[in-house]
N, C-alpha and C. Protein backbone atom coordinates (compact mmCIF):
# COMPACT_ATOMS: atom_id res chain seq x y z
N UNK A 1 99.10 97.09 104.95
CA UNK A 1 99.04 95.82 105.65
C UNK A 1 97.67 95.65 106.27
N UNK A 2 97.01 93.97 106.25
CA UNK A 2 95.70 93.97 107.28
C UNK A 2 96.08 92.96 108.10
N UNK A 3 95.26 93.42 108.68
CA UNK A 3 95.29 93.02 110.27
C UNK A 3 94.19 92.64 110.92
N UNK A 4 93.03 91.15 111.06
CA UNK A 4 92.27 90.87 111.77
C UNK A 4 92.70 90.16 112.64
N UNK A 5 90.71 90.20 113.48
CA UNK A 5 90.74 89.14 114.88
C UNK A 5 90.35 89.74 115.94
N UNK A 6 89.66 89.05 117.03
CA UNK A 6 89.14 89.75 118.15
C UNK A 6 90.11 90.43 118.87
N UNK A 7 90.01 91.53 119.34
CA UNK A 7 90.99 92.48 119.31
C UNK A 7 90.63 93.94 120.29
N UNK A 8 91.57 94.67 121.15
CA UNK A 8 90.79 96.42 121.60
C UNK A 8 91.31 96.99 120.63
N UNK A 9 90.71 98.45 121.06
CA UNK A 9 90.72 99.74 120.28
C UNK A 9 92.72 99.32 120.18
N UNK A 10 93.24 99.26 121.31
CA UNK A 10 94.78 99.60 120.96
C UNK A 10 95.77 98.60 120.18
N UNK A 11 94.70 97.30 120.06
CA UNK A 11 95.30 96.51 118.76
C UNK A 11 95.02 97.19 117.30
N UNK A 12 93.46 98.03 117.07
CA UNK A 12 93.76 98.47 116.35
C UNK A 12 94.53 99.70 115.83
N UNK A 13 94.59 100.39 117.07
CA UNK A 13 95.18 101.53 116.67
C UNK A 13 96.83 100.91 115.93
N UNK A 14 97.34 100.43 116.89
CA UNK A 14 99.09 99.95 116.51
C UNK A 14 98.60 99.27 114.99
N UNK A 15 97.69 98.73 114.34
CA UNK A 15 97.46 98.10 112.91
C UNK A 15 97.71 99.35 111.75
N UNK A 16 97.05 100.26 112.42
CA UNK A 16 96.94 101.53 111.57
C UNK A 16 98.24 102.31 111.46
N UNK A 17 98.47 102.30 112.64
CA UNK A 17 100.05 103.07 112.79
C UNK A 17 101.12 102.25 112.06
N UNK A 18 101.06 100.87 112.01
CA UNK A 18 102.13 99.94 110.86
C UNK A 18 101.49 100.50 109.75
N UNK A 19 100.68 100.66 109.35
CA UNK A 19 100.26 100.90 107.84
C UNK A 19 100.78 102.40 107.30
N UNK A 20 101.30 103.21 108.46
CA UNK A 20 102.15 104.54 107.81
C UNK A 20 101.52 105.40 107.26
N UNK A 21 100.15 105.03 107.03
CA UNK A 21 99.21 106.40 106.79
C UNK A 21 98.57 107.26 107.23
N UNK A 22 99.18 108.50 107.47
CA UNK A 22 98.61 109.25 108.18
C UNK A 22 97.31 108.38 109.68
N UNK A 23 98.50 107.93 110.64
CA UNK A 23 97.21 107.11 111.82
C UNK A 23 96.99 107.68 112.52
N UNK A 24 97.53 109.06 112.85
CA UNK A 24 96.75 110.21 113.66
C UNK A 24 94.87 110.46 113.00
N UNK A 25 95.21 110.68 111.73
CA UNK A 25 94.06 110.78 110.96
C UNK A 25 93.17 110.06 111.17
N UNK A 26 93.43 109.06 110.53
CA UNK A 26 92.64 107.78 110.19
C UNK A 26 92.30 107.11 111.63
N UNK A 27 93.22 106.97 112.64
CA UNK A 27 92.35 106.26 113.97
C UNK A 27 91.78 107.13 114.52
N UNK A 28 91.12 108.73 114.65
CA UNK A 28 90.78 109.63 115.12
C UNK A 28 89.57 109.13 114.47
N UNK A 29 89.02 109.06 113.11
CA UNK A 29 88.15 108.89 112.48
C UNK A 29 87.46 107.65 112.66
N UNK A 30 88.17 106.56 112.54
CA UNK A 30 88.14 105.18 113.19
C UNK A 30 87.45 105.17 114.58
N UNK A 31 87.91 105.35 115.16
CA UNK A 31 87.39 105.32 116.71
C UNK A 31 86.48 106.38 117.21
N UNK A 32 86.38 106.78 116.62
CA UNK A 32 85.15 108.24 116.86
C UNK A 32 83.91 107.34 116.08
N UNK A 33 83.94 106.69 114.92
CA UNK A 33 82.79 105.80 114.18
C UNK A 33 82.31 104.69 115.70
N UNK A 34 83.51 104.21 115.44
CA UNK A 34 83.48 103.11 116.51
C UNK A 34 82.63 103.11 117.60
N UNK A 35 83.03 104.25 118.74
CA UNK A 35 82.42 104.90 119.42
C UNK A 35 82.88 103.85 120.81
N UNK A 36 81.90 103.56 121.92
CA UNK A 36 82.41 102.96 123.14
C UNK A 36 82.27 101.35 122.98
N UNK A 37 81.76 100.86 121.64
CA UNK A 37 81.11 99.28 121.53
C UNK A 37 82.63 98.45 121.54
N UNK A 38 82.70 97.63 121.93
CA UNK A 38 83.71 96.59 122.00
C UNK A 38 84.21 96.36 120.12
N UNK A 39 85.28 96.04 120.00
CA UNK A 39 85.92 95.62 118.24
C UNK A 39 85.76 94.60 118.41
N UNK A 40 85.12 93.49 117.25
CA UNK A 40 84.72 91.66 117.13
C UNK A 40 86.46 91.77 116.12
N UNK A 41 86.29 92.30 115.69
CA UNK A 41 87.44 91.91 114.29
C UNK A 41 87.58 93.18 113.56
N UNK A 42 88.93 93.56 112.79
CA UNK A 42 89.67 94.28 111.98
C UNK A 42 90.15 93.97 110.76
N UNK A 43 89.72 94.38 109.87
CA UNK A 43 90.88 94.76 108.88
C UNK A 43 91.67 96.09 108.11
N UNK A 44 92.54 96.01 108.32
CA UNK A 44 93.56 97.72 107.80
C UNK A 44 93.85 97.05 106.04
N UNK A 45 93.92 97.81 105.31
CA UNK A 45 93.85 97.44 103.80
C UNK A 45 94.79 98.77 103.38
N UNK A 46 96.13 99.14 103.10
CA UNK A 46 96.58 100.28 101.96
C UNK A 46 96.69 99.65 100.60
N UNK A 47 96.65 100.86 99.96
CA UNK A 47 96.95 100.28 98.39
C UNK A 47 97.38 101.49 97.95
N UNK A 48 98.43 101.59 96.81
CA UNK A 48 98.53 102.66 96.19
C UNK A 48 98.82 102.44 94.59
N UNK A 49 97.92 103.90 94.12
CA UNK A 49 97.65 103.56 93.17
C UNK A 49 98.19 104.77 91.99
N UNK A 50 98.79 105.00 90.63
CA UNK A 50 99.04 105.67 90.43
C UNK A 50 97.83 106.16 89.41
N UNK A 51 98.06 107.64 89.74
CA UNK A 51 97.11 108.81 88.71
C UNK A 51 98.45 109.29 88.13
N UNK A 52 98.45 109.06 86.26
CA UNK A 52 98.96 110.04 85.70
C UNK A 52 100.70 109.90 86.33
N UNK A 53 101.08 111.76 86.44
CA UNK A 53 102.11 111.84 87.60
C UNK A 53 102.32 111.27 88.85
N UNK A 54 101.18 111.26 89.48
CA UNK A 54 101.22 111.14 91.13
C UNK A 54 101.30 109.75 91.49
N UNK A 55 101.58 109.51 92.78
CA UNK A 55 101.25 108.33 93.65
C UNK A 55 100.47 108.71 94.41
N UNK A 56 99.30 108.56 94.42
CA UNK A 56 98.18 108.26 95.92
C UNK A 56 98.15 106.88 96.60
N UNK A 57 97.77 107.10 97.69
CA UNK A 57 97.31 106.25 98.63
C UNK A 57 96.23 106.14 98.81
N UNK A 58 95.98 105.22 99.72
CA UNK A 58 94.17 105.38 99.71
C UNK A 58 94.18 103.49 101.17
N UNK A 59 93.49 104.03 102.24
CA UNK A 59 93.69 103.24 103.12
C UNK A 59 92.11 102.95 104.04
N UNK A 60 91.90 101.47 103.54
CA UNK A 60 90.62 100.65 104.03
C UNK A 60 90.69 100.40 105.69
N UNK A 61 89.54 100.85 106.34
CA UNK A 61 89.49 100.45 107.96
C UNK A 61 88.37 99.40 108.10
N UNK A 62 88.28 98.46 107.86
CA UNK A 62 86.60 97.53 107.93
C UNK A 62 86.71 97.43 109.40
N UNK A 63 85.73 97.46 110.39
CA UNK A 63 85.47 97.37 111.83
C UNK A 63 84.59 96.59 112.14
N UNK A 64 84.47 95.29 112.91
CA UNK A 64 82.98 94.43 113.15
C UNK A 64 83.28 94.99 114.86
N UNK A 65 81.77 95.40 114.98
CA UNK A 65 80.98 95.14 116.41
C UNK A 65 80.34 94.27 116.72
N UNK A 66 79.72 94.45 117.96
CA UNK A 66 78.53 93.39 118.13
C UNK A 66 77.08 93.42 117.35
N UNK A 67 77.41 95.04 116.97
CA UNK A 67 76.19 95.57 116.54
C UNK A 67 75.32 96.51 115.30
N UNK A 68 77.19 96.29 114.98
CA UNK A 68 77.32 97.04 113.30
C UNK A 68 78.83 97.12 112.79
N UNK A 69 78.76 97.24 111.09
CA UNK A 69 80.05 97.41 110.60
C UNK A 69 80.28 98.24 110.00
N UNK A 70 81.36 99.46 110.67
CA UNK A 70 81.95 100.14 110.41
C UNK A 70 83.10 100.48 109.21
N UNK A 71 82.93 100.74 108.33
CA UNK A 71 83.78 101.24 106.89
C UNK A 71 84.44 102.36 106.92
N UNK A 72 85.85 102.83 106.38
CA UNK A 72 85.98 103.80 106.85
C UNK A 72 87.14 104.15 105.50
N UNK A 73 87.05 105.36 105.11
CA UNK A 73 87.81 105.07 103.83
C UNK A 73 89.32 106.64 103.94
N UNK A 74 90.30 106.52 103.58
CA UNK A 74 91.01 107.88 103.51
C UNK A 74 91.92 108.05 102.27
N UNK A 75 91.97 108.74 101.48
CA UNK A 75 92.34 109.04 100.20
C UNK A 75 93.27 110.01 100.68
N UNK A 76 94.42 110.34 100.02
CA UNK A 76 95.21 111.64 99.89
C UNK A 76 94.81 112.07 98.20
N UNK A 77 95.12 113.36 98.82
CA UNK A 77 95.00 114.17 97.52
C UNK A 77 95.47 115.13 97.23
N UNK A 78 96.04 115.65 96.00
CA UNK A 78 97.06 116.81 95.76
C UNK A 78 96.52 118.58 95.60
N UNK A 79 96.96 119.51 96.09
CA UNK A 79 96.13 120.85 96.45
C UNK A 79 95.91 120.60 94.65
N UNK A 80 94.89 122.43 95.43
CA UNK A 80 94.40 122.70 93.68
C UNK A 80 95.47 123.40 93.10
N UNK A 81 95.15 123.70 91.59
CA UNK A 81 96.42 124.21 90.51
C UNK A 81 96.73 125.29 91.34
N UNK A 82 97.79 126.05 91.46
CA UNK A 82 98.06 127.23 91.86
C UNK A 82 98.49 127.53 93.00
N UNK A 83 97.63 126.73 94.06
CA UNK A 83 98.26 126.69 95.30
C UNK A 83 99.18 126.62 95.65
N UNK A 84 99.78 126.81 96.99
CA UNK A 84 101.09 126.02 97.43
C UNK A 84 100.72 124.09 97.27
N UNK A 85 101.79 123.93 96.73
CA UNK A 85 102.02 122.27 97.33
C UNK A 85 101.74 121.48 98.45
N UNK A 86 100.78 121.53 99.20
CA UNK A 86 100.34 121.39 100.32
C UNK A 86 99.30 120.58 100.47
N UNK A 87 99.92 119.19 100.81
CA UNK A 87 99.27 117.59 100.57
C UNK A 87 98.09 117.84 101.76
N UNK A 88 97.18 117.77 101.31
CA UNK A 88 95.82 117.15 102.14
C UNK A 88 95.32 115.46 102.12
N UNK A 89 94.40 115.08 102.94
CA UNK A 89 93.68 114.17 102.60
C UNK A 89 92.22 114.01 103.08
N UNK A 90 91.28 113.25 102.57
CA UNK A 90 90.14 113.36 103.03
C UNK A 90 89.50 111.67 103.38
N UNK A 91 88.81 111.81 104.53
CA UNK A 91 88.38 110.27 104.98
C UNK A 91 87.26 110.81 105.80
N UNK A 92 86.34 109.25 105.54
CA UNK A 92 85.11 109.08 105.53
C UNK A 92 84.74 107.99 106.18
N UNK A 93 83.73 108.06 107.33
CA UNK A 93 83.45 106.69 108.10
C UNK A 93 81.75 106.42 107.85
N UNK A 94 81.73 105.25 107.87
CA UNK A 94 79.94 104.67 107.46
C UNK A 94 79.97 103.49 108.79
N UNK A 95 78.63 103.29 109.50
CA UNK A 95 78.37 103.17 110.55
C UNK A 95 77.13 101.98 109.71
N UNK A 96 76.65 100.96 109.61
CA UNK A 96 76.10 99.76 109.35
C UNK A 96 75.35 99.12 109.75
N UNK A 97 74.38 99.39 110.36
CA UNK A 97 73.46 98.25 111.47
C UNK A 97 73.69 96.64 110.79
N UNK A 98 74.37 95.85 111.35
CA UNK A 98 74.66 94.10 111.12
C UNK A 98 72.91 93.90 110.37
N UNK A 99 71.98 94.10 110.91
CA UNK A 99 70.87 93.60 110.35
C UNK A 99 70.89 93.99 108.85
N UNK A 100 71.30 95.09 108.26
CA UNK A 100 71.71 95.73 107.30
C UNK A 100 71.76 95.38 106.13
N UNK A 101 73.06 94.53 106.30
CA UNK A 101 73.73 94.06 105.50
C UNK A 101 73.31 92.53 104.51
N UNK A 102 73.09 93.25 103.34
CA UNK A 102 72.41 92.06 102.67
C UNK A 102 73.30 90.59 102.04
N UNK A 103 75.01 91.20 101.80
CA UNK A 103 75.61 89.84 101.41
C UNK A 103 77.12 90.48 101.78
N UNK A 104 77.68 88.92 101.61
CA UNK A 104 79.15 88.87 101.83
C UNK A 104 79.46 88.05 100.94
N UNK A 105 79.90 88.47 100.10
CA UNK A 105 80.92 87.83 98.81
C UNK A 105 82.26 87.58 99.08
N UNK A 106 82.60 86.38 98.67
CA UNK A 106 84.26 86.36 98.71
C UNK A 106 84.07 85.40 97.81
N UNK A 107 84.85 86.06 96.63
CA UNK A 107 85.49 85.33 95.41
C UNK A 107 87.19 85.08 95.73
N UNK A 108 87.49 84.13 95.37
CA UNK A 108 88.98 83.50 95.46
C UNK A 108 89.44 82.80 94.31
N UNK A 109 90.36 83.20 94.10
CA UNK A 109 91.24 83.22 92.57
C UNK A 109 92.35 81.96 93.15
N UNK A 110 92.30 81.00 92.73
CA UNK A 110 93.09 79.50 92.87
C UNK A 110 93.85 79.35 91.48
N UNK A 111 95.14 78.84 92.00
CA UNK A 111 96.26 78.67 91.01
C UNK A 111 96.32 76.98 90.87
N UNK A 112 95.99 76.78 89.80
CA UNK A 112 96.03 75.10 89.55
C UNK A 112 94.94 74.50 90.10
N UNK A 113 94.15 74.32 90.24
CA UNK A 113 92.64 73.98 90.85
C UNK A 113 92.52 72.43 90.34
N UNK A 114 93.28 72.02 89.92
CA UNK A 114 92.94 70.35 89.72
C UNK A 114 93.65 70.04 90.86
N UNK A 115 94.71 70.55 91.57
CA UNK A 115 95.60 69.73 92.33
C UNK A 115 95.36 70.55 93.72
N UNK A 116 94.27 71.46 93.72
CA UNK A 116 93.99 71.93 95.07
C UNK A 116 93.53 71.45 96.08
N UNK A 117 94.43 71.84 97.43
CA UNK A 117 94.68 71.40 98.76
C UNK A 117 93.68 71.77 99.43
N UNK A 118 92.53 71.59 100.42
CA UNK A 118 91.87 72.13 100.96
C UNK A 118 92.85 73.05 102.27
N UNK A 119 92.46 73.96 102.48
CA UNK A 119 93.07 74.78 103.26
C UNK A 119 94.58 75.85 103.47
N UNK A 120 94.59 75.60 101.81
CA UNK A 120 95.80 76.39 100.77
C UNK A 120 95.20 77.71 100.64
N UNK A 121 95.89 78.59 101.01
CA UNK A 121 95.19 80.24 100.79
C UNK A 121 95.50 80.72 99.07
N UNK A 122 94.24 81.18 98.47
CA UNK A 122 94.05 81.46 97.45
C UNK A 122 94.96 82.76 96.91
N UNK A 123 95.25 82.83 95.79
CA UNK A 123 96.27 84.11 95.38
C UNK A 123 95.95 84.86 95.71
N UNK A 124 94.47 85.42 95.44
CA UNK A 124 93.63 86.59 95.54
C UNK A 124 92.60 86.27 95.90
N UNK A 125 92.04 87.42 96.71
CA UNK A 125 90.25 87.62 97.31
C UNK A 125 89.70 88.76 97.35
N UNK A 126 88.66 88.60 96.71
CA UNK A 126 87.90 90.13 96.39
C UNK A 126 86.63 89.96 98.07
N UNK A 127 86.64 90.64 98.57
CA UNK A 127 85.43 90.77 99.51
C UNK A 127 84.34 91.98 99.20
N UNK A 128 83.40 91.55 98.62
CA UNK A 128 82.68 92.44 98.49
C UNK A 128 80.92 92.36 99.47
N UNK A 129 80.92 93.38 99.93
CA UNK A 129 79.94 93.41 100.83
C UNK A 129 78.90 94.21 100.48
N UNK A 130 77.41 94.00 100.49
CA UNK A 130 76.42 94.76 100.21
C UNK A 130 74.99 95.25 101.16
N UNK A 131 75.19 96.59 101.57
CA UNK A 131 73.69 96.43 102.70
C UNK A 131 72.95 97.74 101.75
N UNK A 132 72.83 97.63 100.62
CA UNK A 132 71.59 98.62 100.20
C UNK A 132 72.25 100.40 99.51
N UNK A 133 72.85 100.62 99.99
CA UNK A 133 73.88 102.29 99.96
C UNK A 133 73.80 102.61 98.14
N UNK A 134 74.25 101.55 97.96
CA UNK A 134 74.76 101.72 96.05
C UNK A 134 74.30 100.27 95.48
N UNK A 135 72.85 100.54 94.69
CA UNK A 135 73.00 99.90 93.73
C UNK A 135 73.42 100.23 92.62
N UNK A 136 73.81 98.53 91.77
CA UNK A 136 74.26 99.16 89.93
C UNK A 136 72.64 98.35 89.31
N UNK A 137 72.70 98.90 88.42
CA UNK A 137 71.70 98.07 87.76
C UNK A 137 72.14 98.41 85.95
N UNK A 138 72.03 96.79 85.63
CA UNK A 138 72.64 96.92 84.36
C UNK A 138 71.32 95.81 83.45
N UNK A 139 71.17 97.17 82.20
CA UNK A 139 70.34 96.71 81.41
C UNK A 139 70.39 96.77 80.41
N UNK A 140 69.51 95.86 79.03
CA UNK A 140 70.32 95.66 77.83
C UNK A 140 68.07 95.27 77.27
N UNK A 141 68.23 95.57 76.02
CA UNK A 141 67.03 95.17 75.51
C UNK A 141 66.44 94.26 75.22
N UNK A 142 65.74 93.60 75.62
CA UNK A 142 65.29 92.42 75.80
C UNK A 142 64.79 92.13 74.49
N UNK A 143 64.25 90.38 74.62
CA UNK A 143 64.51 90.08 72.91
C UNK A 143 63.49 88.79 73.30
N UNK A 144 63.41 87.81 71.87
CA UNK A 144 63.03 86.78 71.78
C UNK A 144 63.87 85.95 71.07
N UNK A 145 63.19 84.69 70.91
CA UNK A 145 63.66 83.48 69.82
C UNK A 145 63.76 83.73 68.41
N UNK A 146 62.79 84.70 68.28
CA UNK A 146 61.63 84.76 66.61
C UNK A 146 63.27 85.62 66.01
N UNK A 147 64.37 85.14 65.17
CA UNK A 147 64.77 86.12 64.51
C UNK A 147 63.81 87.22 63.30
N UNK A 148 63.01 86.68 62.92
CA UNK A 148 62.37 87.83 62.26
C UNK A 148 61.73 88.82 63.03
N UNK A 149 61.47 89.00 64.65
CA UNK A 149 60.69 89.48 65.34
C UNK A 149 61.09 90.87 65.02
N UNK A 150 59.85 91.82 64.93
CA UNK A 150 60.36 93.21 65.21
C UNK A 150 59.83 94.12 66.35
N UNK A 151 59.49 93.56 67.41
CA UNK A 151 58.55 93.79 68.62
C UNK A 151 59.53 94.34 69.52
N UNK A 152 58.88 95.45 69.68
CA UNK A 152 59.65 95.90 70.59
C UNK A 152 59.52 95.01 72.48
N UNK A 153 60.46 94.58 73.05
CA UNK A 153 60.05 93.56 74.05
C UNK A 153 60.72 94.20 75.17
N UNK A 154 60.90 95.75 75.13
CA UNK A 154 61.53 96.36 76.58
C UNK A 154 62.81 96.02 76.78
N UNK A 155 63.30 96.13 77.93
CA UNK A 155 64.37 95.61 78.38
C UNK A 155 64.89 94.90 79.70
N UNK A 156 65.61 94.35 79.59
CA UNK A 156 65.55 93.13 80.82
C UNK A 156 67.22 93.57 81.23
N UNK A 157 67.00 93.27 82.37
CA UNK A 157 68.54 93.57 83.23
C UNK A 157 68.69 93.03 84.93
N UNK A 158 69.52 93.41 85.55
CA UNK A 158 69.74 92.51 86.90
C UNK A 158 70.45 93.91 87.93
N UNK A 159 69.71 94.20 89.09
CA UNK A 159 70.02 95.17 89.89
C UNK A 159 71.25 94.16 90.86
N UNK A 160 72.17 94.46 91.45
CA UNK A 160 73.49 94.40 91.84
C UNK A 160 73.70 95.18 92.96
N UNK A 161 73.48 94.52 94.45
CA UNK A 161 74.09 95.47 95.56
C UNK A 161 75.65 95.13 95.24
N UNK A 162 76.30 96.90 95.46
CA UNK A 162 77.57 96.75 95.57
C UNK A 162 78.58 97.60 96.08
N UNK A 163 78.27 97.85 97.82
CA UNK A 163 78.67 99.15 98.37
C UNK A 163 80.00 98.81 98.32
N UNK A 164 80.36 98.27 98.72
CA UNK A 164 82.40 97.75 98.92
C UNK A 164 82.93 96.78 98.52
N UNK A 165 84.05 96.51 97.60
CA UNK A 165 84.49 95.87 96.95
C UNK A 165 85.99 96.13 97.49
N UNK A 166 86.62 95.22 98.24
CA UNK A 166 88.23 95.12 98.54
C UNK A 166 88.66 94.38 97.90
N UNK A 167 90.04 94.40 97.68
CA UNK A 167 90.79 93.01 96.61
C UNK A 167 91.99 93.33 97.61
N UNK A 168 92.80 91.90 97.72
CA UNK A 168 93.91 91.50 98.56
C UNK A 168 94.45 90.50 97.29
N UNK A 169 96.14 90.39 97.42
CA UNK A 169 96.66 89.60 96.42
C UNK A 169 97.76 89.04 97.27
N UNK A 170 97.87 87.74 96.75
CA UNK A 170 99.24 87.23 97.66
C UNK A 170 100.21 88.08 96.99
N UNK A 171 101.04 88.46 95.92
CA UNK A 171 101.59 88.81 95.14
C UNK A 171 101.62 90.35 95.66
N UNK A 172 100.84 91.19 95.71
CA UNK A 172 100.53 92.47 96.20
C UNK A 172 100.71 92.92 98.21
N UNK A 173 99.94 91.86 98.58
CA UNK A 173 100.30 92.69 99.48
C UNK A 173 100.32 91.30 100.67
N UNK A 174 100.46 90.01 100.32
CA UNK A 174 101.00 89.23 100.67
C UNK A 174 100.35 88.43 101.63
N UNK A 175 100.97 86.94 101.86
CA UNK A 175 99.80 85.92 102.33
C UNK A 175 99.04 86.01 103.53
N UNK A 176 99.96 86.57 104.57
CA UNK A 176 99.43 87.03 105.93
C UNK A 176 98.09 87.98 105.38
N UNK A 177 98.22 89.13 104.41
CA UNK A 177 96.81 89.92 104.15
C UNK A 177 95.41 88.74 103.68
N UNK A 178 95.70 88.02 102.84
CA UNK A 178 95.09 87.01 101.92
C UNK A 178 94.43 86.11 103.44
N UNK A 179 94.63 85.71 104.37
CA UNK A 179 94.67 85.28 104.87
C UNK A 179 93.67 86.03 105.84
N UNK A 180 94.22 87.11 106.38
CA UNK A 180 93.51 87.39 107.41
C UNK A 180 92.29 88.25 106.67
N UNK A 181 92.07 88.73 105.77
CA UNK A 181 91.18 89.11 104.83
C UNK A 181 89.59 88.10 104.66
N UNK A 182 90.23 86.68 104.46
CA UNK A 182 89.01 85.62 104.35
C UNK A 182 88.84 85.34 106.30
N UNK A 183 89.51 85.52 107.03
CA UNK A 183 89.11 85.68 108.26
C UNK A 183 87.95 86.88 108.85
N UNK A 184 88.70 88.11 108.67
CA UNK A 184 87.01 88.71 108.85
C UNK A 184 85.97 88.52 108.17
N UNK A 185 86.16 88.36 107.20
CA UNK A 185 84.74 88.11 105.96
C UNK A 185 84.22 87.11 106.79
N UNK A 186 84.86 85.86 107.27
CA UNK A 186 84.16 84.64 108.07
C UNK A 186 83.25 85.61 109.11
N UNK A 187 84.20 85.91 109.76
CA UNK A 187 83.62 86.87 110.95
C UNK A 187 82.00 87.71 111.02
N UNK A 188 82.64 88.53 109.84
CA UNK A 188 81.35 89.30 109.35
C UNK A 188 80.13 88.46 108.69
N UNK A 189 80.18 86.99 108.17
CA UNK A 189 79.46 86.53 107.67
C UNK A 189 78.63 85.88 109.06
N UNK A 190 79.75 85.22 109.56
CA UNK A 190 79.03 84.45 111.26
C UNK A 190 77.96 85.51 111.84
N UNK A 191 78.19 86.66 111.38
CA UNK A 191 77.69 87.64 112.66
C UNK A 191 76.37 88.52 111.88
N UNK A 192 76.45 88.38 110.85
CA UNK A 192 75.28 88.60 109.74
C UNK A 192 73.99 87.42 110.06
N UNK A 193 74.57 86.43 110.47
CA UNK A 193 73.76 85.14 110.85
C UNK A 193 73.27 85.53 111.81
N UNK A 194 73.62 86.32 112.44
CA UNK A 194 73.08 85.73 114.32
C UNK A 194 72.35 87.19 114.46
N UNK A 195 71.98 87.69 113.35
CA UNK A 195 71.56 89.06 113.74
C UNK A 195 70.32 88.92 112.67
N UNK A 196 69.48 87.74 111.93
CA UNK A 196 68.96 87.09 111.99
C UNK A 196 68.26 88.17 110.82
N UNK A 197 67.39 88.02 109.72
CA UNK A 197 66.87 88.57 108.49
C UNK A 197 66.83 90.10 108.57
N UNK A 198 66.54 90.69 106.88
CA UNK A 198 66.89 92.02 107.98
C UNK A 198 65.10 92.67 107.26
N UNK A 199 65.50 93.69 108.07
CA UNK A 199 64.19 94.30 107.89
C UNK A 199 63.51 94.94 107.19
């Protein structure tokens, strides 16, 4: 389940604790990133996904400050061969300076788009956010007009920030998520503004 909006540490903690994943874990990790700065907005994100045999989980913390955005990621995972059966998990927090952050994407997937309502929440929204961490860069050999050409002309391609990529579905994990999902993205986008080019 997610959960935004201006909010304390103990709105988010109770967000995490509905989400049933391990929230001893995960808000220990959470709020230790966090640290003493005031929370602007939240979102909690689970998803589970199957490998093979297993069911994993795997549970999104996005955090806005006044002064950076906090990511925070926790995977379960199954021991090694041989071991006892003895479920671990591992999670990871990233700390963001707002100046940072180079884009906020939100793509939205609309059902019937000739007869769309302004202010109808979209099926799906991918939020993808980029401050520098992971680029892709995808390239292919560049060419001309001349079909007879046999010149070699290098290759041409397009570099792609693309540290985090979330997807929310009405269908999946339902309209309240869809919803409050394009709410922090607003959030995080307002606040990308006011923290003014980056450096």
């Amino acid at each position: 389940m997610a959960k935004t909006g201006t909010t304390t540490t103990q709105d988010l903690r109770s967000a995490i604790e509905r989400s049933g994943y391990y929230p001893a874990l995960v808000s220990e990790a959470v709020e230790s990133a966090v640290g003493p700065e005031p929370i602007s907005s939240y979102l909690v994100h689970q998803e589970t996904t199957f490998d093979a045999n297993e069911v994993r989980r795997h549970v999104t913390v996005l955090v806005l400050t006044p002064t950076r955005f906090v990511v925070s990621h926790t995977d379960e995972q199954s021991g090694a061969e041989g071991s006892p059966a003895v479920p671990f998990a591992t999670t990871s927090t990233e700390s963001v300076r707002l100046d940072r952050i180079g884009s906020v994407v939100v793509s939205r997937m609309v059902a019937n788009p000739e007869t769309y309502t302004p202010g109808t929440l979209p099926r799906e929204v991918v939020l993808t956010i980029g401050w520098g961490a992971v680029q892709r860069l995808d390239l292919e050999p560049a060419g001309c007009s001349d079909p007879n050409c046999e010149a070699d002309h290098g290759y041409t391609g397009s570099a792609t920030a693309d540290d985090l990529s979330l997807r929310v579905s009405e269908a999946g994990d339902g309209p309240e998520t869809v919803s409050q999902a394009l709410v922090f993205a607003r959030a995080l986008s307002d606040a990308t503004i006011s923290t003014g080019p980056r450096v």
